[in-house]
Protein backbone atom coordinates (compact mmCIF):
# COMPACT_ATOMS: atom_id res chain seq x y z
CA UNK A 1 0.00 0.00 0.00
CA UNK A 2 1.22 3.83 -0.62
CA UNK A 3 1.89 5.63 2.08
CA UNK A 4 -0.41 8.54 3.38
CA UNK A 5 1.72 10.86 1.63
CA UNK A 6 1.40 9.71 -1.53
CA UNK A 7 -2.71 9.83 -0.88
CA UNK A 8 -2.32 13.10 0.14
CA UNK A 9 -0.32 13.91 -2.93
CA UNK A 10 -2.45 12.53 -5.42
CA UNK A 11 -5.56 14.26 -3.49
CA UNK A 12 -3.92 17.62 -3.57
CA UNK A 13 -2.87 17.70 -7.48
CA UNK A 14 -5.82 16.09 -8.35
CA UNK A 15 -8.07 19.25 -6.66
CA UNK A 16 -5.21 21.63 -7.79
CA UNK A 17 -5.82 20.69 -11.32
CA UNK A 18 -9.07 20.77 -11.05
CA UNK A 19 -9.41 24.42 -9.72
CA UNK A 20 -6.70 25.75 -12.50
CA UNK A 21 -8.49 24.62 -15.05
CA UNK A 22 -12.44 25.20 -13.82
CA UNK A 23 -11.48 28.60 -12.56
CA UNK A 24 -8.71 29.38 -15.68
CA UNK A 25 -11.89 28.35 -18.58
CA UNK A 26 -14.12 31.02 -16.26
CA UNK A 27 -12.01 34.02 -16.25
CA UNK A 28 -11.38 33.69 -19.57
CA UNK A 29 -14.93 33.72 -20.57
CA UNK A 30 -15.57 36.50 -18.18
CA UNK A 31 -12.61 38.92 -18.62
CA UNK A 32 -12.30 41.20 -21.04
CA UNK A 33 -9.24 41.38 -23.93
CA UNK A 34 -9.02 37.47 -23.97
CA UNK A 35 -9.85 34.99 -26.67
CA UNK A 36 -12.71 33.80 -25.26
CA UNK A 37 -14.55 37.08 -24.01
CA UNK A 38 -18.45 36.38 -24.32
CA UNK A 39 -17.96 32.61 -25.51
CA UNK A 40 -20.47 31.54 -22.54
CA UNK A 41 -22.06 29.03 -20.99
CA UNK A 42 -21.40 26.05 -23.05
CA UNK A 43 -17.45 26.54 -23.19
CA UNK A 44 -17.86 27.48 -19.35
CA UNK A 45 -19.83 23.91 -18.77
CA UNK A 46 -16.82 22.10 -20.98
CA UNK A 47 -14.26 24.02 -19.48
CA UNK A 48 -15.73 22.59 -16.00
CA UNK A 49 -15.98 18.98 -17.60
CA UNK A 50 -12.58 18.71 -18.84
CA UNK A 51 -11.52 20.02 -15.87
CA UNK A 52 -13.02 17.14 -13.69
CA UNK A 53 -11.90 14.83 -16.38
CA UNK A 54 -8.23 15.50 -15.91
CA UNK A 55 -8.51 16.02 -12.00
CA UNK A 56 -10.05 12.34 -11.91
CA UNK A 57 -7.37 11.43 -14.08
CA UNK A 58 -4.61 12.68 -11.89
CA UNK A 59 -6.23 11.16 -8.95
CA UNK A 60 -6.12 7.63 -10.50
CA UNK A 61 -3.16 7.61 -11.92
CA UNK A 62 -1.35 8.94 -8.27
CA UNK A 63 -3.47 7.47 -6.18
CA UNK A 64 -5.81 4.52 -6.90
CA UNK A 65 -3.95 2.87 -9.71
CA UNK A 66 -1.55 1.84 -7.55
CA UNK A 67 -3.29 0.69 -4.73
CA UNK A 68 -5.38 -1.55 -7.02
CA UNK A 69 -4.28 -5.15 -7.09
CA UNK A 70 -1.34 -6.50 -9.76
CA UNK A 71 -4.99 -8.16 -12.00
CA UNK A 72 -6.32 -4.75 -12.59
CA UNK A 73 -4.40 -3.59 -15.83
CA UNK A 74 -3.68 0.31 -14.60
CA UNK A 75 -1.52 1.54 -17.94
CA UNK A 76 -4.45 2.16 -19.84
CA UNK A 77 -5.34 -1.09 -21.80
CA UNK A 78 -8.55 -1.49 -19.16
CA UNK A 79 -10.18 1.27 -21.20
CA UNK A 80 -10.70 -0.43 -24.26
CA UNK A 81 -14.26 -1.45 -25.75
């Protein structure tokens, strides 16, 4: 098993990435002299999603990938249809 440390590590980047990006996809919606000044809701609600996306991603990969069991196949080949 990881240590607590590790936990708290993959916890941590996984929120941290998820606030960047939520919060970067708002202000640049909302803020004036950027690319995507007045693009609105729907790239605010993607921004959001792909921002949950990758913070779930992080979390797996530092924390709950490794703590699985050596059966689970954690390097991506689980994914497939």
């Amino acid at each position: 098993m990881h240590s607590e440390m590790v936990q708290l590590l993959g916890e941590f980047l996984g929120t941290f990435i998820l606030i960047l990006l939520g919060n970067g996809v708002v202000s640049g919606v909302v803020l004036n002299k950027t690319k995507a000044t007045g693009a609105g809701w729907v790239a605010i609600t993607l921004g959001w999603g792909f921002a949950v996306m990758m913070g779930g991603l992080c979390f797996r990969i530092y924390v709950a990938c490794p703590l699985e069991s050596s059966s689970n196949n954690c390097n991506g080949n689980d994914w497939q249809l």
